[in-house]
PDB file of N, CA and C in Angstrom:
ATOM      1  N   UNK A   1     -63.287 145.325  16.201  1.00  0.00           N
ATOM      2  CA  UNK A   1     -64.239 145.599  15.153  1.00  0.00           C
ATOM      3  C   UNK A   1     -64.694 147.042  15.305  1.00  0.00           C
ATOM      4  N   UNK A   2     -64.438 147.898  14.115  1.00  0.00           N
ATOM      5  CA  UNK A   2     -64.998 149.086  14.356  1.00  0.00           C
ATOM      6  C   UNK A   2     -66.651 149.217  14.211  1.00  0.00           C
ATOM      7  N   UNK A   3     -67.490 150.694  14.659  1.00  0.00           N
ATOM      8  CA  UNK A   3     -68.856 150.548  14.740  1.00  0.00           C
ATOM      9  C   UNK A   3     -68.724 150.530  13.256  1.00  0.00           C
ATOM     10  N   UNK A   4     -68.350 151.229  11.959  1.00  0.00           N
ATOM     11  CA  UNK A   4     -68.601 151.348  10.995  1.00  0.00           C
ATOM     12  C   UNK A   4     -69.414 150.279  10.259  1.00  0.00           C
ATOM     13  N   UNK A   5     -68.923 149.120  10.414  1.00  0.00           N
ATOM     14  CA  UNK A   5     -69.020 147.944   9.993  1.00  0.00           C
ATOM     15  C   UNK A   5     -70.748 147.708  10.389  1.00  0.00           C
ATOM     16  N   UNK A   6     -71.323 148.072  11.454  1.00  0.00           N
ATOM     17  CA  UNK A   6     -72.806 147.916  11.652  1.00  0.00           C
ATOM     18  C   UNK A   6     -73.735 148.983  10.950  1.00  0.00           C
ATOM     19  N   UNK A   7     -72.688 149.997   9.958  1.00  0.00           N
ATOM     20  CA  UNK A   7     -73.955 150.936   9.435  1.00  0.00           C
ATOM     21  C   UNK A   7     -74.544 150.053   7.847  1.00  0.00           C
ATOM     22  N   UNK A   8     -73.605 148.867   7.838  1.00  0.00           N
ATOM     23  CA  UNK A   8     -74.017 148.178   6.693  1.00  0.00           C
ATOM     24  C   UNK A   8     -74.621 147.112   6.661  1.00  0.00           C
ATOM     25  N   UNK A   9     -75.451 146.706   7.809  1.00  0.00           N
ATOM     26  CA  UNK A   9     -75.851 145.527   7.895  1.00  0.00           C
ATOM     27  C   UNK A   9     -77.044 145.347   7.488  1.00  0.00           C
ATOM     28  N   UNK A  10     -78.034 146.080   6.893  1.00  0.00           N
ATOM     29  CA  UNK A  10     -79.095 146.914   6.093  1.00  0.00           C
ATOM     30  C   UNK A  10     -80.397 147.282   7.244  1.00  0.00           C
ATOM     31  N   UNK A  11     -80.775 146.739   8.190  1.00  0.00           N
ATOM     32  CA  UNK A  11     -81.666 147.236   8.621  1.00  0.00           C
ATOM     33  C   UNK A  11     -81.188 148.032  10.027  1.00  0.00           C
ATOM     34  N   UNK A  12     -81.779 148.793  10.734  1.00  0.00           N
ATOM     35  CA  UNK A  12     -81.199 149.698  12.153  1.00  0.00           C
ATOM     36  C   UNK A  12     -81.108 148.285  13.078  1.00  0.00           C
ATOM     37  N   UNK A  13     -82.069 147.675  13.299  1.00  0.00           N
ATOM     38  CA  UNK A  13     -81.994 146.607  14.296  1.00  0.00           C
ATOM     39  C   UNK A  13     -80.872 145.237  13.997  1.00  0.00           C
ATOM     40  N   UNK A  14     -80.073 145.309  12.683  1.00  0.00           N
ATOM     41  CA  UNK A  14     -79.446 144.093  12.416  1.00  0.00           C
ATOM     42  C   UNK A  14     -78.202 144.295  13.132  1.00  0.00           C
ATOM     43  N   UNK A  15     -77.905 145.361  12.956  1.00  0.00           N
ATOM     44  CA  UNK A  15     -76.454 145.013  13.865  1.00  0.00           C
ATOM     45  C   UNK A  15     -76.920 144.784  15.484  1.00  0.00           C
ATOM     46  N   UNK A  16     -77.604 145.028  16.374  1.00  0.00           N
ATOM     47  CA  UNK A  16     -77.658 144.708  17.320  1.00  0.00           C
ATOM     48  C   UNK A  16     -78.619 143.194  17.247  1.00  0.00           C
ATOM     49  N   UNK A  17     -79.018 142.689  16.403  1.00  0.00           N
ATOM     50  CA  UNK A  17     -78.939 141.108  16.620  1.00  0.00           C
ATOM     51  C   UNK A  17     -77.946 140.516  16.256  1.00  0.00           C
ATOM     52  N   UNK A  18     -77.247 140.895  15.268  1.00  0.00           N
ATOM     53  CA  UNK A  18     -76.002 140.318  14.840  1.00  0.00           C
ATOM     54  C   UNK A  18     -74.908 140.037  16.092  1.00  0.00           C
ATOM     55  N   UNK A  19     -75.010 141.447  17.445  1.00  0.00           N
ATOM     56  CA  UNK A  19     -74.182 141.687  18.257  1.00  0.00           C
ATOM     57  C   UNK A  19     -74.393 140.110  19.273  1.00  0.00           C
ATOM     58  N   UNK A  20     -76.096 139.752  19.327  1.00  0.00           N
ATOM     59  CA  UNK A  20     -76.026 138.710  19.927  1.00  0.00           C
ATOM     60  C   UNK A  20     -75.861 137.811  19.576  1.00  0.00           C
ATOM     61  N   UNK A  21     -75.689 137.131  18.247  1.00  0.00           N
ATOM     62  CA  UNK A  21     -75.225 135.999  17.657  1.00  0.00           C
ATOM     63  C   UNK A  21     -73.870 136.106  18.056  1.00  0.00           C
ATOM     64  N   UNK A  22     -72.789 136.930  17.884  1.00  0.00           N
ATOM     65  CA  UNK A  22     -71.677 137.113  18.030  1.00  0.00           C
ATOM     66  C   UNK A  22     -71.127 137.018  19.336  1.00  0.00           C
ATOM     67  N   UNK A  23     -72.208 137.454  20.430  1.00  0.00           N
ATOM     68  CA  UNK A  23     -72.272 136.868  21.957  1.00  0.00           C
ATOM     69  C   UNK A  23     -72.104 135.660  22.149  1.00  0.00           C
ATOM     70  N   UNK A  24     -73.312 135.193  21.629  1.00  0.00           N
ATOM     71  CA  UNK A  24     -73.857 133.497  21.947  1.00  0.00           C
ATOM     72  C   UNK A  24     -72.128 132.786  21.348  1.00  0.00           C
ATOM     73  N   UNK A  25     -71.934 133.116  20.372  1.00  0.00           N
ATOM     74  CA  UNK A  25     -70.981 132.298  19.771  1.00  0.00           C
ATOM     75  C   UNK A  25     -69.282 132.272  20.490  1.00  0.00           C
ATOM     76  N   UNK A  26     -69.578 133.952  21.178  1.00  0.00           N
ATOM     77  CA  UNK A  26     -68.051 134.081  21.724  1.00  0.00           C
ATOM     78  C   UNK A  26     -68.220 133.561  23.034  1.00  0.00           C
ATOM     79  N   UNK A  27     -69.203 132.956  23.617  1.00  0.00           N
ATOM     80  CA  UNK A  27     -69.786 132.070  24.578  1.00  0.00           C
ATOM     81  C   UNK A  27     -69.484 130.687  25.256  1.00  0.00           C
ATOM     82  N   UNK A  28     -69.744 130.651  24.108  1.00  0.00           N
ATOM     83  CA  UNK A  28     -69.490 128.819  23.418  1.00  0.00           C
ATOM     84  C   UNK A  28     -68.220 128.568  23.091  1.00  0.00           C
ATOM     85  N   UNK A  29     -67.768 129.518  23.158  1.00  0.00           N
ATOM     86  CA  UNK A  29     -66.111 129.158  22.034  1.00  0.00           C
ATOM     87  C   UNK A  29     -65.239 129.518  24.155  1.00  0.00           C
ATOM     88  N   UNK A  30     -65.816 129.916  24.787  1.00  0.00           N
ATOM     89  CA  UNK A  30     -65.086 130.221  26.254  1.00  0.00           C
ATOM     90  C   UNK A  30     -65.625 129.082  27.024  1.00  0.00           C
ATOM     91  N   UNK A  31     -66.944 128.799  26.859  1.00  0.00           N
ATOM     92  CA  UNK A  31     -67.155 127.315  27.606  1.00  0.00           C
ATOM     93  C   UNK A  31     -67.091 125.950  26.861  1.00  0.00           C
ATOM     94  N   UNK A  32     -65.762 126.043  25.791  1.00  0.00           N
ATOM     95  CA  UNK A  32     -65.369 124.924  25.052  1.00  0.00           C
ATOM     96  C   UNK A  32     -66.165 123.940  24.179  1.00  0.00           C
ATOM     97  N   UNK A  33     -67.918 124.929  23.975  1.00  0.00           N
ATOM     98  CA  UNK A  33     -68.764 123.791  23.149  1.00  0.00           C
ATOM     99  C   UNK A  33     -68.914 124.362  21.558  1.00  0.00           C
ATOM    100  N   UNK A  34     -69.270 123.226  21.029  1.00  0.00           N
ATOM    101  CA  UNK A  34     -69.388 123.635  19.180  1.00  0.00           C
ATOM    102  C   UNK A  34     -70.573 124.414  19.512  1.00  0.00           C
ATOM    103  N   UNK A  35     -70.578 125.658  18.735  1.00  0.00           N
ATOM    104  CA  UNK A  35     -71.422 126.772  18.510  1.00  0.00           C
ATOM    105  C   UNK A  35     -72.401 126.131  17.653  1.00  0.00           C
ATOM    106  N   UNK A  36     -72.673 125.240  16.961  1.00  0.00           N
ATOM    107  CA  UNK A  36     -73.323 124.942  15.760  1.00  0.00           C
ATOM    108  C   UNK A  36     -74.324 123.897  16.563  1.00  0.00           C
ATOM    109  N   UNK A  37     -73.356 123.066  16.919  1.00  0.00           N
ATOM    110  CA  UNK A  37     -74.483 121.814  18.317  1.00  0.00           C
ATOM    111  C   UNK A  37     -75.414 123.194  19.025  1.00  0.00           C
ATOM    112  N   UNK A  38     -74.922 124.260  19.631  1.00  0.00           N
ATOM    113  CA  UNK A  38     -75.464 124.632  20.883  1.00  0.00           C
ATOM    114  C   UNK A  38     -76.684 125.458  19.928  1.00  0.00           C
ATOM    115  N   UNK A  39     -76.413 126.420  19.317  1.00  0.00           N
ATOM    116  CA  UNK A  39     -77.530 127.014  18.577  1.00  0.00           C
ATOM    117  C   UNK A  39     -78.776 125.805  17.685  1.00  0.00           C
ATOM    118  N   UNK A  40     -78.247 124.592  16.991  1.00  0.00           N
ATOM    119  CA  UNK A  40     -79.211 123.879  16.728  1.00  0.00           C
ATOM    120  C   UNK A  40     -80.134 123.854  17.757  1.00  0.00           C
ATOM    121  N   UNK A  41     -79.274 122.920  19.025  1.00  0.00           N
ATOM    122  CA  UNK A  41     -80.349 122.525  19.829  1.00  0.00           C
ATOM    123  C   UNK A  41     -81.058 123.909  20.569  1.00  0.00           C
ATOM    124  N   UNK A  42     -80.288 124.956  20.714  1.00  0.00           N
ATOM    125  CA  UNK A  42     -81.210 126.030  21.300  1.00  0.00           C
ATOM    126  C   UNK A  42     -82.724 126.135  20.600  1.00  0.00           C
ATOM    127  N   UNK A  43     -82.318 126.462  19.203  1.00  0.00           N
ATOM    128  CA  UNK A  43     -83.477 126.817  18.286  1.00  0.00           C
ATOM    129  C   UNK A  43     -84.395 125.332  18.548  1.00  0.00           C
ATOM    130  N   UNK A  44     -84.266 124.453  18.804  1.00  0.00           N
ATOM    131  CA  UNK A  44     -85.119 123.372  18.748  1.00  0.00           C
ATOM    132  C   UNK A  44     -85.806 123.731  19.662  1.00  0.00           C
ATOM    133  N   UNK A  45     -85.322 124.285  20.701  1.00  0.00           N
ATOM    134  CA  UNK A  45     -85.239 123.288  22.704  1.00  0.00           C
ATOM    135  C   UNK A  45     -86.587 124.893  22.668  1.00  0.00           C
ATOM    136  N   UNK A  46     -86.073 125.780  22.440  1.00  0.00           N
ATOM    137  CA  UNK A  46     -86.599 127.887  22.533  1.00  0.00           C
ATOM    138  C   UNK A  46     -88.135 127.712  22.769  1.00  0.00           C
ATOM    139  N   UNK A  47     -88.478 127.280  21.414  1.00  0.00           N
ATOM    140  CA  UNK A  47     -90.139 127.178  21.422  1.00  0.00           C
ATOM    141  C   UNK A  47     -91.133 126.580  22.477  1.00  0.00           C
ATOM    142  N   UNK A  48     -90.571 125.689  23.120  1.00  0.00           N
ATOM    143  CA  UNK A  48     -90.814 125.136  24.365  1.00  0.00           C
ATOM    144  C   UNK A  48     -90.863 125.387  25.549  1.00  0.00           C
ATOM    145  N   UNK A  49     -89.728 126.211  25.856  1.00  0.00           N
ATOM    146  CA  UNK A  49     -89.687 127.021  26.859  1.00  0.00           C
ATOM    147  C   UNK A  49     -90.321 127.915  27.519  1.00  0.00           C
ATOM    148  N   UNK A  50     -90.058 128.529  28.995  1.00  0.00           N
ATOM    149  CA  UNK A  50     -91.086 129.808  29.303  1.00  0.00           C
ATOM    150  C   UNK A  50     -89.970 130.505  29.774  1.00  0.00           C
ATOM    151  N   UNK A  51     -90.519 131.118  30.514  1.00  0.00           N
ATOM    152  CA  UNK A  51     -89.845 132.395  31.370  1.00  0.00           C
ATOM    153  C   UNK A  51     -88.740 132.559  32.294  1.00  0.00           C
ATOM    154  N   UNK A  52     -89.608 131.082  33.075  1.00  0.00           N
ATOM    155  CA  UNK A  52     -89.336 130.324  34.299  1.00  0.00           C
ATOM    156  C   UNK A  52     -87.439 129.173  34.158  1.00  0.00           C
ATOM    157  N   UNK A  53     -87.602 128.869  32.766  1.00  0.00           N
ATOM    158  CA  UNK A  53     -87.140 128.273  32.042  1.00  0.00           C
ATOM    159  C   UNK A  53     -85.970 128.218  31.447  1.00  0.00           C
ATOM    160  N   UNK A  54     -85.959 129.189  30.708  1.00  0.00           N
ATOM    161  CA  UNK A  54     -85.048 130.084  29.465  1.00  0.00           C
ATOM    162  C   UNK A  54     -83.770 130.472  29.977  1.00  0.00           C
ATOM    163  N   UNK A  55     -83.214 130.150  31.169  1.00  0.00           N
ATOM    164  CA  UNK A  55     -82.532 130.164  31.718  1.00  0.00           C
ATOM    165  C   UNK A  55     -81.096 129.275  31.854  1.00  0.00           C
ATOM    166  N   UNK A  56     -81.820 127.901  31.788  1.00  0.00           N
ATOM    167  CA  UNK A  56     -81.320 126.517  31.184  1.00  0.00           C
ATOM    168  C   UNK A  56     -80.839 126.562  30.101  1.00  0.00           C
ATOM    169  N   UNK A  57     -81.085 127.863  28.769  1.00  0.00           N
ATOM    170  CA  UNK A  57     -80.353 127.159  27.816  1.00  0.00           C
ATOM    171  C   UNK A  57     -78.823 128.565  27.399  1.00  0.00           C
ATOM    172  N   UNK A  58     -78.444 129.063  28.429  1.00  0.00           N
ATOM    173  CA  UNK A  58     -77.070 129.709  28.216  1.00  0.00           C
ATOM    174  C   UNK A  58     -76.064 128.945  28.482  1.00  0.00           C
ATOM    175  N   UNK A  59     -75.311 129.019  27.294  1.00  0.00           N
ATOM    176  CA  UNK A  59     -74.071 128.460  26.636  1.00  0.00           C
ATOM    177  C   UNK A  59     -73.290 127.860  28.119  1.00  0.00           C
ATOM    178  N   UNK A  60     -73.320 128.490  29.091  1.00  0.00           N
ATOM    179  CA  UNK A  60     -72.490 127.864  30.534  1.00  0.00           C
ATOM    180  C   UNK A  60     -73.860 126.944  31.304  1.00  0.00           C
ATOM    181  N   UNK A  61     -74.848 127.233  31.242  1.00  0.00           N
ATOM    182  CA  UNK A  61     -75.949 126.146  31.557  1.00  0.00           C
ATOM    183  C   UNK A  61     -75.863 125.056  30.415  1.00  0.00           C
ATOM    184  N   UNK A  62     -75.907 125.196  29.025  1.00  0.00           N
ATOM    185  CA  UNK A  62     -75.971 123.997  28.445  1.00  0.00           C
ATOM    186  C   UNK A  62     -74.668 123.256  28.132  1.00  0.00           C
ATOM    187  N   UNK A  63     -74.008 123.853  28.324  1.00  0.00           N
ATOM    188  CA  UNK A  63     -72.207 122.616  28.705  1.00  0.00           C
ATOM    189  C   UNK A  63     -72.732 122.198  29.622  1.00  0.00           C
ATOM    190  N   UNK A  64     -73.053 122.610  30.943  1.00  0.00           N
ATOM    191  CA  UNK A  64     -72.815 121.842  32.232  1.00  0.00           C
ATOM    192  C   UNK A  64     -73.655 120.501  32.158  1.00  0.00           C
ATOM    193  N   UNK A  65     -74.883 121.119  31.714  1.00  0.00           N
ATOM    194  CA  UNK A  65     -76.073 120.165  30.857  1.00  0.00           C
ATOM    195  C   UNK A  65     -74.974 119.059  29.980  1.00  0.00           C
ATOM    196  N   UNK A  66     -74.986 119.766  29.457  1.00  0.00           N
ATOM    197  CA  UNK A  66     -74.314 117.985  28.302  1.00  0.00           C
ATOM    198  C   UNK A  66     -72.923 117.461  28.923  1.00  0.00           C
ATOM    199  N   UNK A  67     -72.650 118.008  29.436  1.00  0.00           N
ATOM    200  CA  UNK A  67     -71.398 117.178  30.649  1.00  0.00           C
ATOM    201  C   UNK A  67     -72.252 116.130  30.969  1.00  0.00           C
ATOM    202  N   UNK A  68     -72.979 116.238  32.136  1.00  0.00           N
ATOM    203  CA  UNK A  68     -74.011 115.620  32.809  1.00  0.00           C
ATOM    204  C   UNK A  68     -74.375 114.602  32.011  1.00  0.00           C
ATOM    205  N   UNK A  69     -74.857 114.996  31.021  1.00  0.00           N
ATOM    206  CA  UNK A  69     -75.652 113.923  29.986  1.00  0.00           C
ATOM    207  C   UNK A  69     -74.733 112.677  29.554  1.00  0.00           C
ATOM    208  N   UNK A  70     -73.490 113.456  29.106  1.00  0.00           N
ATOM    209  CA  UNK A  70     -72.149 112.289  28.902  1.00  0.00           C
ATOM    210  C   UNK A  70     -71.547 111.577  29.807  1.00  0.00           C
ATOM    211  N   UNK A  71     -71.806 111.828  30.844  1.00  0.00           N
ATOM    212  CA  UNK A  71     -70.988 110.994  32.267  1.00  0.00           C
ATOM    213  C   UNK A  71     -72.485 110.300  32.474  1.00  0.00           C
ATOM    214  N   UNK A  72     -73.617 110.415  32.450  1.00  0.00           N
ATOM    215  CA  UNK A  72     -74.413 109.431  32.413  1.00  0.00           C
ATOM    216  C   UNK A  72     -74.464 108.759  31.614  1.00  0.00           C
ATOM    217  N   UNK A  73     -74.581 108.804  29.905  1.00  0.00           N
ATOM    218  CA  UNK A  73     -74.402 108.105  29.246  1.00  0.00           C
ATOM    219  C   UNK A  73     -73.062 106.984  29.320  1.00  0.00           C
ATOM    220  N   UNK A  74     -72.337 107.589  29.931  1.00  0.00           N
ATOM    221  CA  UNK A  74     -70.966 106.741  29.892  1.00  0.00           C
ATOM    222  C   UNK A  74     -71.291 105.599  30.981  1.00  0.00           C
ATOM    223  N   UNK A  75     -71.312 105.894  32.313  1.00  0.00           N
ATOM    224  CA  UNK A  75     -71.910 105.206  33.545  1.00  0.00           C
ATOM    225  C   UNK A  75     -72.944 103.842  33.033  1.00  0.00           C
ATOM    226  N   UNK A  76     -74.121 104.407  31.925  1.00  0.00           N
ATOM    227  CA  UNK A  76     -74.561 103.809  31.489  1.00  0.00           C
ATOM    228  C   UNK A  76     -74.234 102.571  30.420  1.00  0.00           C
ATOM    229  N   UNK A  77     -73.267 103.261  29.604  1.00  0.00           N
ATOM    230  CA  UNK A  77     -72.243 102.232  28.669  1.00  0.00           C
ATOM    231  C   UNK A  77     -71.938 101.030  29.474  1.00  0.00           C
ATOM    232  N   UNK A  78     -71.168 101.979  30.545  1.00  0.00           N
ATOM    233  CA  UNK A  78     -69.679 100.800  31.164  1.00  0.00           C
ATOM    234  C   UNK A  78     -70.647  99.801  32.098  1.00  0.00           C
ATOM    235  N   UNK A  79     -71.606 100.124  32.453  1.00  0.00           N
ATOM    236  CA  UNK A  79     -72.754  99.323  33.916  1.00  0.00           C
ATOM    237  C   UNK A  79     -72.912  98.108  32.671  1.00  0.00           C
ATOM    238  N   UNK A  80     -73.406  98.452  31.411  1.00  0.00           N
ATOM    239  CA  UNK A  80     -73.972  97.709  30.724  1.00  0.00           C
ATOM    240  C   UNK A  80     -73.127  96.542  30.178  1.00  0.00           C
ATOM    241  N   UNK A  81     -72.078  96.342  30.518  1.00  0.00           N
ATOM    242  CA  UNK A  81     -70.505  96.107  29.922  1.00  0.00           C
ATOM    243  C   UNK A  81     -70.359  94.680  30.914  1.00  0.00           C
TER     244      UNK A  81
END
């Protein structure tokens, strides 16, 4: 992608948020999760968060996270079985 392409994004600061959407997403697409799941629940999960926190929700923290969640849920299925 050339820089050109960011002198049109209309405000000075849009291309460098744009740059992190384009992060987050080329993220997600390397730790094999839907970009669309991970940003919903980010934007949900964000407001809640602190400092201490905010840490938990990068794209390689929240796969490992919903791994976790699915092998429990599953454990939980099959026990119940």
């Amino acid at each position: 992608m050339s820089l050109t392409c960011w002198l049109f994004m209309g405000d000075a600061k849009s291309g460098a948020r744009a740059a992190v959407f384009y992060t987050l997403i080329g993220n997600c697409h390397r730790e094999g999760i839907n970009a669309e799941s991970y940003l919903t629940d980010l934007f949900t999960r964000l407001p809640s968060e602190t400092n201490q926190t905010v840490h938990r929700l990068t794209p390689k923290a929240w796969a490992a996270e919903q791994s976790a969640l699915n092998q429990s849920q599953a454990k939980t299925c099959v026990a119940s079985m």
